[in-house]
Protein backbone atom coordinates (compact mmCIF):
# COMPACT_ATOMS: atom_id res chain seq x y z
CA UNK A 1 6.97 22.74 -2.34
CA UNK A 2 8.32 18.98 -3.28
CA UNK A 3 6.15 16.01 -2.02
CA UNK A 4 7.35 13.01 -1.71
CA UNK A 5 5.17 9.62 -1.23
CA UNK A 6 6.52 7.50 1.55
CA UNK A 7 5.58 3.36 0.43
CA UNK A 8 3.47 3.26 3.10
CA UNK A 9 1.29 5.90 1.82
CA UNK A 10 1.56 4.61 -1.71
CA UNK A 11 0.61 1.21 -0.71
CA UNK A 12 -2.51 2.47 1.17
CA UNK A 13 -3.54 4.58 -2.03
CA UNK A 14 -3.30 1.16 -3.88
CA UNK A 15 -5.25 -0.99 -1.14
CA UNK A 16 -8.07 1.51 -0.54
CA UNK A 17 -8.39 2.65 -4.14
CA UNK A 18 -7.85 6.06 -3.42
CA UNK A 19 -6.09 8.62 -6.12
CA UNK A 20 -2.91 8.95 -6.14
CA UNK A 21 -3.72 12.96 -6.64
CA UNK A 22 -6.16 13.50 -3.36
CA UNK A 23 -2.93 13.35 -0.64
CA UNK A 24 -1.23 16.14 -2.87
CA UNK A 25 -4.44 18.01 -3.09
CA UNK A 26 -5.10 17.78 0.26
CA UNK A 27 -2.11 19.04 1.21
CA UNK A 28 -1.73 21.81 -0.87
CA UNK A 29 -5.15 23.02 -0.12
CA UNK A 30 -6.71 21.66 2.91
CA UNK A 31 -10.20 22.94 3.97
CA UNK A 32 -9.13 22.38 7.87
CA UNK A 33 -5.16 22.44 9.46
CA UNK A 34 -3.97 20.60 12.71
CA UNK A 35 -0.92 19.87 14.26
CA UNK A 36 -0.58 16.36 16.50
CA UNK A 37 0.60 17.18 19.56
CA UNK A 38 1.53 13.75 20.68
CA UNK A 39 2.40 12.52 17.27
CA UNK A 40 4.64 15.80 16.06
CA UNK A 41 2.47 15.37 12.52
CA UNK A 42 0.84 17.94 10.79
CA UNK A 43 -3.02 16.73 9.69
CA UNK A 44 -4.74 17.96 6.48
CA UNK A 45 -8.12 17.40 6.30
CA UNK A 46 -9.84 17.87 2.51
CA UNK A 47 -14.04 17.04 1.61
CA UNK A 48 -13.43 15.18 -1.79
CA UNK A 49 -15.23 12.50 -3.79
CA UNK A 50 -14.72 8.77 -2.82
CA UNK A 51 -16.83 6.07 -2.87
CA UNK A 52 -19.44 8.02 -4.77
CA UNK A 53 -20.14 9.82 -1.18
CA UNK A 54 -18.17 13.21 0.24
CA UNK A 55 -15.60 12.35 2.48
CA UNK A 56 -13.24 13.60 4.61
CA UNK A 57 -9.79 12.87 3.85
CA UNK A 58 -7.01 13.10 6.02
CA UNK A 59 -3.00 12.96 5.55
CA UNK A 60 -0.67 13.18 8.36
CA UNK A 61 2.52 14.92 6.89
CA UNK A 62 5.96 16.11 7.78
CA UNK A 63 6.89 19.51 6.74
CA UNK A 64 10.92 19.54 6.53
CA UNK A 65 12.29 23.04 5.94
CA UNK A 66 15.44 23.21 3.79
């Protein structure tokens, strides 16, 4: 699977301070799966560290089939 980081998303990572690794992680292995009915996105929703608290951690995502 290739992911590739839209500016938008990179520029978020920067402003909130999140890793760069969590939307890869997240996607790779979410812990819950939805798909947006209105927005046509697929949601990934991971539990990981940030902030020193447990979060969850969304990322909206486009899969694009060869």
């Amino acid at each position: 699977m290739r992911i590739i980081y839209r500016h938008h998303l990179l520029q978020r990572l920067k402003e909130r301070r999140i890793p760069k690794t969590y939307p890869k992680l997240i996607i790779e292995k979410p812990e819950q799966e939805y798909f947006d009915v209105l927005a046509k996105r697929n949601i990934a929703i991971k539990k990981l560290h940030f902030e020193e608290k447990m979060k969850n951690i969304l990322v909206a995502h486009d899969v694009i089939e060869k």
